[in-house]
N, C-alpha and C. Protein backbone atom coordinates (compact mmCIF):
# COMPACT_ATOMS: atom_id res chain seq x y z
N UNK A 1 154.63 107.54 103.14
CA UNK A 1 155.93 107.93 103.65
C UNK A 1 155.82 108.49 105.05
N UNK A 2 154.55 109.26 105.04
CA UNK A 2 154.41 109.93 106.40
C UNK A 2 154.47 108.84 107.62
N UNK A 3 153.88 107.95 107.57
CA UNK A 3 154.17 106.95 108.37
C UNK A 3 155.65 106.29 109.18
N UNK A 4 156.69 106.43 107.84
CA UNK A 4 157.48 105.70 108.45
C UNK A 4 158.45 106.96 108.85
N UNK A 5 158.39 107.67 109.34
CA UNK A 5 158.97 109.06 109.86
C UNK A 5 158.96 108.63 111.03
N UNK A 6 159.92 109.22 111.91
CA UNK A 6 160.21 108.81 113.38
C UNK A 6 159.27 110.10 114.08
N UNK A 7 158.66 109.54 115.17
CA UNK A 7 158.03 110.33 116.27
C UNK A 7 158.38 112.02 116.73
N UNK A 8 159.55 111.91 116.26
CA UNK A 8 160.19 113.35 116.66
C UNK A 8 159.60 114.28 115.25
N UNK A 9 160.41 113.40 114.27
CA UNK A 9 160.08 114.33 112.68
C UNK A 9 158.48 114.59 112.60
N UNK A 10 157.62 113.24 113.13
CA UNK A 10 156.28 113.39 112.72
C UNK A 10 155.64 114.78 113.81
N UNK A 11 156.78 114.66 115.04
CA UNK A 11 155.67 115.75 115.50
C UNK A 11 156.59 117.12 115.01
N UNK A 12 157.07 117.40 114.65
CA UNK A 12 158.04 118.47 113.50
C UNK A 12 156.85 118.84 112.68
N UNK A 13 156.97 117.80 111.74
CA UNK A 13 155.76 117.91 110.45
C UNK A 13 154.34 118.55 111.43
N UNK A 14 154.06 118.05 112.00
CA UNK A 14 152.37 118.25 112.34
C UNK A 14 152.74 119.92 113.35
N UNK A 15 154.09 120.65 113.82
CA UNK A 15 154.15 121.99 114.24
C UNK A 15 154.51 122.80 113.05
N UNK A 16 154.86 122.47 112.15
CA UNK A 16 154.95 122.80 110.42
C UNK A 16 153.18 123.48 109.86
N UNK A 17 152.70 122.27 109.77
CA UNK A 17 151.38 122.16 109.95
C UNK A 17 150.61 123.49 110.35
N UNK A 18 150.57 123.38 111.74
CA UNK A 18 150.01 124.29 112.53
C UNK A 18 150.55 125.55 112.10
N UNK A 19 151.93 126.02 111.88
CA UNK A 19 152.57 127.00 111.56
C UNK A 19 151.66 127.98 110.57
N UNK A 20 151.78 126.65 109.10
CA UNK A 20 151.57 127.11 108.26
C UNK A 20 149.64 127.69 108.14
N UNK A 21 149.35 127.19 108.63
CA UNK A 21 147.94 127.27 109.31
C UNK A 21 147.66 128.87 109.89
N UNK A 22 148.25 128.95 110.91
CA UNK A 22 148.29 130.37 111.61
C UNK A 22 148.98 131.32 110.63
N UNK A 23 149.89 130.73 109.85
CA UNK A 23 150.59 132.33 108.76
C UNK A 23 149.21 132.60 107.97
N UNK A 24 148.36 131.69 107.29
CA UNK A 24 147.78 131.66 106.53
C UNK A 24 146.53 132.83 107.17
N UNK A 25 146.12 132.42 108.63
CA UNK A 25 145.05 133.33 109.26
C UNK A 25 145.77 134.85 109.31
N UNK A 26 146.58 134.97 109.51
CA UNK A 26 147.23 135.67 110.01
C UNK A 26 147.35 136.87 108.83
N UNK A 27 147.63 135.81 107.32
CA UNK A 27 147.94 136.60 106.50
C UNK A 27 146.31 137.23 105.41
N UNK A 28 145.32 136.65 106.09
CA UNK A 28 143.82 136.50 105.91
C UNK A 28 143.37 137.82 106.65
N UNK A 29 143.87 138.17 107.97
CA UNK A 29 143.45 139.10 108.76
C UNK A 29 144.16 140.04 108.37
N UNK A 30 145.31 140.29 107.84
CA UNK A 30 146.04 141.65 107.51
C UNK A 30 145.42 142.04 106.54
N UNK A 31 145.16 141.25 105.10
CA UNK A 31 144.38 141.41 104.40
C UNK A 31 143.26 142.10 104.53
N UNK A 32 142.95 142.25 105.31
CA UNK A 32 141.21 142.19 105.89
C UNK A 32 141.57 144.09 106.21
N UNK A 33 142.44 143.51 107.12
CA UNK A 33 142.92 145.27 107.80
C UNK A 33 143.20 146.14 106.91
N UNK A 34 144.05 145.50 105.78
CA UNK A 34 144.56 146.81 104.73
C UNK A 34 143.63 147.08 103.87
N UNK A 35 142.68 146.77 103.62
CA UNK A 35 141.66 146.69 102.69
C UNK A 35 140.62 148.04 103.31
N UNK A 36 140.52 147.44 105.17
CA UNK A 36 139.46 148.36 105.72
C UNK A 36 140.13 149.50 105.88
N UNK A 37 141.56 149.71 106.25
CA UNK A 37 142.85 150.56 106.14
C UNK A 37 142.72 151.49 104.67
N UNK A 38 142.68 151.05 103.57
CA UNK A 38 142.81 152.23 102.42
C UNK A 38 141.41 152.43 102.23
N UNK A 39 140.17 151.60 102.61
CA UNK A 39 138.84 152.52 102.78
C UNK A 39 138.43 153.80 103.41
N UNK A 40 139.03 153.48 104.69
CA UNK A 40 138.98 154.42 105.07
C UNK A 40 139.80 155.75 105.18
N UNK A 41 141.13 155.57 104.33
CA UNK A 41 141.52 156.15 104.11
C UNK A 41 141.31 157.37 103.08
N UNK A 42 140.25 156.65 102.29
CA UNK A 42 139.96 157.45 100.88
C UNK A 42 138.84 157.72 101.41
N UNK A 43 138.21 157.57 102.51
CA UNK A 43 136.95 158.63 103.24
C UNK A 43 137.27 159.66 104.04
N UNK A 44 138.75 159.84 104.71
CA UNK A 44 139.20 160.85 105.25
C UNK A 44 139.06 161.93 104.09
N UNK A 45 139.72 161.13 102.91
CA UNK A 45 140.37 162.13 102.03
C UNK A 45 139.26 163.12 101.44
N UNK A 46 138.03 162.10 101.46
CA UNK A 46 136.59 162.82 100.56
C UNK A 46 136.09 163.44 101.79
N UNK A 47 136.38 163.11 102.88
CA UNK A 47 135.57 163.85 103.85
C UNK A 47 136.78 165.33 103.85
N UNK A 48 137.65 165.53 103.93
CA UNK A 48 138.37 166.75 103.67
C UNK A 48 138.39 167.78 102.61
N UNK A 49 137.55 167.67 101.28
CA UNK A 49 137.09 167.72 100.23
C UNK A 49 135.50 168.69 100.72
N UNK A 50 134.82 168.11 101.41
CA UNK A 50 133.61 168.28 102.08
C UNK A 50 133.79 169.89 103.09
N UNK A 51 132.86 170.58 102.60
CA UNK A 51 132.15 171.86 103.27
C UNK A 51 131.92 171.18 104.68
N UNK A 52 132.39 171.85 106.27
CA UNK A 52 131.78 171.44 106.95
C UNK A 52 130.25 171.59 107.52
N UNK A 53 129.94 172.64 106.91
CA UNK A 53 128.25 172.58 107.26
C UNK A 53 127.33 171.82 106.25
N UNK A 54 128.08 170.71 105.35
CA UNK A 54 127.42 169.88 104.84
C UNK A 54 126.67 168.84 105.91
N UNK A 55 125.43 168.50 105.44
CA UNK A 55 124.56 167.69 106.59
C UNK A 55 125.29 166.50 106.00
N UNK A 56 125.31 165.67 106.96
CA UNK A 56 126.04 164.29 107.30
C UNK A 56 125.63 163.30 107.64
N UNK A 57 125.76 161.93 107.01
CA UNK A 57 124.88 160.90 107.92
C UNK A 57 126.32 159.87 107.81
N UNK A 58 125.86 158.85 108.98
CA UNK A 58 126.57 157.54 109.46
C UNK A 58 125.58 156.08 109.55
N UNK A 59 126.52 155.30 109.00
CA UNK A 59 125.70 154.49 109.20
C UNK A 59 125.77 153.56 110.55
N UNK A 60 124.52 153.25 110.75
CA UNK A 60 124.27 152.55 112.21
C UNK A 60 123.36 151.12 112.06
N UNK A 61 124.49 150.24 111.96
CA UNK A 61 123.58 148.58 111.54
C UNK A 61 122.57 149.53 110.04
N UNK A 62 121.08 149.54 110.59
CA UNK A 62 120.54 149.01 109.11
C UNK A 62 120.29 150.59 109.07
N UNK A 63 120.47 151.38 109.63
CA UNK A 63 120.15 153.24 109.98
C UNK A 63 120.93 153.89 109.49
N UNK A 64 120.35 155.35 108.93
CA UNK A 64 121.68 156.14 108.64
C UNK A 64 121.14 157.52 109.64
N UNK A 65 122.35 157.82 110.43
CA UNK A 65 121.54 159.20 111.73
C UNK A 65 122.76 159.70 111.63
N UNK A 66 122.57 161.16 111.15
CA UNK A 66 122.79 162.45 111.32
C UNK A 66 123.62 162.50 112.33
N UNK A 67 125.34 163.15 111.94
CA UNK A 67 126.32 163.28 112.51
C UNK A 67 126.68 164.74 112.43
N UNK A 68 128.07 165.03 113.38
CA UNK A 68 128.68 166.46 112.98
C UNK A 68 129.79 165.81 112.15
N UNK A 69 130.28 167.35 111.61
CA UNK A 69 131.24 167.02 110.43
C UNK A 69 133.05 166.80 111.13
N UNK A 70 132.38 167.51 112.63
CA UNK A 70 133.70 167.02 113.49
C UNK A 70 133.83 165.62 114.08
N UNK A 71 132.95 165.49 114.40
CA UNK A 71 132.50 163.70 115.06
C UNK A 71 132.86 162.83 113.88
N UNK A 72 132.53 163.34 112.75
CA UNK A 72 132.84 162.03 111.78
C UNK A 72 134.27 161.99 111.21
N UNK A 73 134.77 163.07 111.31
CA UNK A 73 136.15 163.40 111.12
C UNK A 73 137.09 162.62 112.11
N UNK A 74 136.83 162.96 113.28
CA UNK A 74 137.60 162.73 114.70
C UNK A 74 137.45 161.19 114.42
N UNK A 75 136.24 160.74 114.39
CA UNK A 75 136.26 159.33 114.42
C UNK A 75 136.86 158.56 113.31
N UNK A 76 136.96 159.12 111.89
CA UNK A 76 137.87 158.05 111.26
C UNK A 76 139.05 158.78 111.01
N UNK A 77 139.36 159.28 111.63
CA UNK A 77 140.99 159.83 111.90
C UNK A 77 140.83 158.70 112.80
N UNK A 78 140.51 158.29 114.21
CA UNK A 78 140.98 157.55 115.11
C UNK A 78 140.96 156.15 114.27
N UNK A 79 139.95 155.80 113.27
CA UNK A 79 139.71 154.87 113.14
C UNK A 79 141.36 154.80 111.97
N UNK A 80 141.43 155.15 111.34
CA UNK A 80 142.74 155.23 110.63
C UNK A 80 144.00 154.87 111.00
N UNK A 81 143.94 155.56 112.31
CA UNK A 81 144.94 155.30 113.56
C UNK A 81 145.56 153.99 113.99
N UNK A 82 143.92 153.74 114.26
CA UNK A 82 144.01 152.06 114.87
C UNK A 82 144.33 151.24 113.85
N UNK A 83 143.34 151.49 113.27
CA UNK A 83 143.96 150.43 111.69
C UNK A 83 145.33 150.10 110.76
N UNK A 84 146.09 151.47 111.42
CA UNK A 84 147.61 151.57 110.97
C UNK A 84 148.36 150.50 112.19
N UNK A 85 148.22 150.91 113.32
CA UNK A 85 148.60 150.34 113.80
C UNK A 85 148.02 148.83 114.34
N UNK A 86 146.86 148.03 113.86
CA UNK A 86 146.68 146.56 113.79
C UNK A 86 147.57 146.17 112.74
N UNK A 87 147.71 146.57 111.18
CA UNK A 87 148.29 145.98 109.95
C UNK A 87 149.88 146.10 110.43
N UNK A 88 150.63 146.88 111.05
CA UNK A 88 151.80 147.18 111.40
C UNK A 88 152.43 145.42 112.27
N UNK A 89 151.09 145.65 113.33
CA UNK A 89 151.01 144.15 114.55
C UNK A 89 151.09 143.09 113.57
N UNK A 90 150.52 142.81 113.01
CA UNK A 90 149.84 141.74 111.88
C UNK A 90 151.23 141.58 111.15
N UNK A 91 151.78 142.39 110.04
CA UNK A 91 153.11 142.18 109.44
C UNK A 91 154.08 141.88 110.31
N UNK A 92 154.45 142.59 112.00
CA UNK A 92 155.43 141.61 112.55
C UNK A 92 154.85 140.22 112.92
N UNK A 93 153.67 140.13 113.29
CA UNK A 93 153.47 138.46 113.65
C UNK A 93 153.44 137.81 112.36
N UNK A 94 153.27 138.03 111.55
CA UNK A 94 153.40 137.46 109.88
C UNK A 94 155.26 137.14 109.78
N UNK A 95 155.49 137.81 110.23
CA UNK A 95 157.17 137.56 110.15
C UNK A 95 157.69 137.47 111.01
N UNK A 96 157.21 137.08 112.38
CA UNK A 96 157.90 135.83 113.41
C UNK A 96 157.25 134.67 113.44
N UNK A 97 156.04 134.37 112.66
CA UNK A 97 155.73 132.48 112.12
C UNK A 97 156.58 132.42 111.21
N UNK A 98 156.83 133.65 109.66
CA UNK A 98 157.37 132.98 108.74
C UNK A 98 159.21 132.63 109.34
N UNK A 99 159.53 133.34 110.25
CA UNK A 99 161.04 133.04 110.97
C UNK A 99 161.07 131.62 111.38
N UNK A 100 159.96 131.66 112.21
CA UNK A 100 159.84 130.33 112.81
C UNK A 100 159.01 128.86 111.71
N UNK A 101 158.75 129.20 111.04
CA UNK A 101 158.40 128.03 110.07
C UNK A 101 159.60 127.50 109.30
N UNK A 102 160.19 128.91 108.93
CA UNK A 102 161.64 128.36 108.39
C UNK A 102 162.81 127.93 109.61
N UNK A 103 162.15 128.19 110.36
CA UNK A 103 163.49 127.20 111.68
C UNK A 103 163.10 125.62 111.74
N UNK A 104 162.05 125.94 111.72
CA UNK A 104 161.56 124.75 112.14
C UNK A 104 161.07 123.88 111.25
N UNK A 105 161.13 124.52 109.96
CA UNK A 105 161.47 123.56 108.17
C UNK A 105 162.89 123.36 108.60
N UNK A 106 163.99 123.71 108.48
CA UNK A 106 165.89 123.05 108.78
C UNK A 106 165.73 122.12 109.76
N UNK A 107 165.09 122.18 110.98
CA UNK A 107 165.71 121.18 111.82
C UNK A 107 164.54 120.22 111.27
N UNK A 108 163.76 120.05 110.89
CA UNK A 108 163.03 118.18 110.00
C UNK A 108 163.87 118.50 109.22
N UNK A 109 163.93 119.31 107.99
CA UNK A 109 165.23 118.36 107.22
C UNK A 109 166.45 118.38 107.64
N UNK A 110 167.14 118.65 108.74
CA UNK A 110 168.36 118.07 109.39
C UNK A 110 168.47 116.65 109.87
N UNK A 111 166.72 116.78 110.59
CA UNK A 111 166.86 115.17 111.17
C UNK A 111 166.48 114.48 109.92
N UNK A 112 165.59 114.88 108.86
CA UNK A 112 165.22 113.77 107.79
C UNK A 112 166.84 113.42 107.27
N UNK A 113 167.83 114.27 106.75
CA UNK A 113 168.82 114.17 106.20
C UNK A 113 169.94 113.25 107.30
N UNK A 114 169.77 112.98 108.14
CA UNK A 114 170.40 111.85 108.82
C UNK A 114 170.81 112.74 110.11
N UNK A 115 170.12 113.52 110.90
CA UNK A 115 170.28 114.25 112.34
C UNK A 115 171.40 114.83 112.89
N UNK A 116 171.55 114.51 113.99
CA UNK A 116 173.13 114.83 114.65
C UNK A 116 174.09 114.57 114.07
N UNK A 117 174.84 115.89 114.04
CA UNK A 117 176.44 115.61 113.92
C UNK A 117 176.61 116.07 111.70
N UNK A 118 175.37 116.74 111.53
CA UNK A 118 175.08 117.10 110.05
C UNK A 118 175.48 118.51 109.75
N UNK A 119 176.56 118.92 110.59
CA UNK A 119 177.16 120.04 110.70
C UNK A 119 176.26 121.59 111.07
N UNK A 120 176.80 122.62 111.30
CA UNK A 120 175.88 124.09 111.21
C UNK A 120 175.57 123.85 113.09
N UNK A 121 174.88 125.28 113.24
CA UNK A 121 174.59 124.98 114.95
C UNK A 121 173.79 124.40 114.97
N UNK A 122 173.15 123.98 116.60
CA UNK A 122 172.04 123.31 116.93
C UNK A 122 171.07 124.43 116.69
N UNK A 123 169.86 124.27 116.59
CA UNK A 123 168.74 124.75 116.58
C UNK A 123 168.07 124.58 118.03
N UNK A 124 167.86 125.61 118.45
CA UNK A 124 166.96 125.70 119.98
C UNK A 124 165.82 125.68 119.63
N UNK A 125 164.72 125.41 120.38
CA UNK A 125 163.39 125.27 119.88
C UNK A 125 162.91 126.86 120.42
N UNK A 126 162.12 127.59 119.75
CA UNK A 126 161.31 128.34 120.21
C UNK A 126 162.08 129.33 118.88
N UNK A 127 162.93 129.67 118.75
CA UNK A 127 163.49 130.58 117.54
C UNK A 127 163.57 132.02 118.14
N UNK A 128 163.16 132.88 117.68
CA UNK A 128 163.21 134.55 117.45
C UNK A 128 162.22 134.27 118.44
N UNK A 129 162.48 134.97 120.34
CA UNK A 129 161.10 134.73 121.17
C UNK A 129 160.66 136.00 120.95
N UNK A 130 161.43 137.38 120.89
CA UNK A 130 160.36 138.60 121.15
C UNK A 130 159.86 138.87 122.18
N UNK A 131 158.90 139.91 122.54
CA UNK A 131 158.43 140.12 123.84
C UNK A 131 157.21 141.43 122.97
């Protein structure tokens, strides 16, 4: 069937494609974030739990070297930080492909369903641009 699709629909289908492709990474990497996101979240929490003149180690590649209990604090507070705000980035770009996948699913089936003049507005290409 894919074949006998007109040039316009086929290149529709194959930005469909790609779409669905990038939601998928996209939704692979948030994953990734919220996961490292409530880890470290539940190490703030045990590290707040923690005596600060408890001796401390970090790990470094294959090493573990002796930290302060403020340095390790400070640092996954920041790291917490950042990580809130990548998964935040990640859920809006997760939901301006899924905007734009569904724009751009209506107009192939507008043109599959017989194109112009099939009532509703035109569809502009580019959808929800953002900044």
């Amino acid at each position: 069937m894919q074949g006998n699709l007109p040039p316009e629909a086929q290149e529709k289908l194959e930005e469909l494609q790609d779409l669905q492709e990038t939601a998928q990474q996209v939704a692979a990497q948030k994953e990734q974030a919220e996961t490292t996101l409530n880890e470290s979240k539940t190490a703030l929490e045990a590290l707040e739990d923690i005596d600060e003149d408890t001796e401390m180690y970090r790990e470094v590649g294959e090493l573990l070297v002796s930290t302060e209990y403020d340095e390790a604090y400070d640092d996954l507070e920041e790291k917490v930080d950042s990580l809130e705000v990548r998964v935040n980035q990640l859920s809006k770009q997760e939901e301006r492909v899924r905007d734009q996948f569904e724009s751009l699913q209506e107009e192939l089936q507008q043109m599959l369903q017989g194109g112009a003049g099939g009532g509703g507005p035109p569809m502009g290409p580019g959808g929800a641009g953002g900044a």
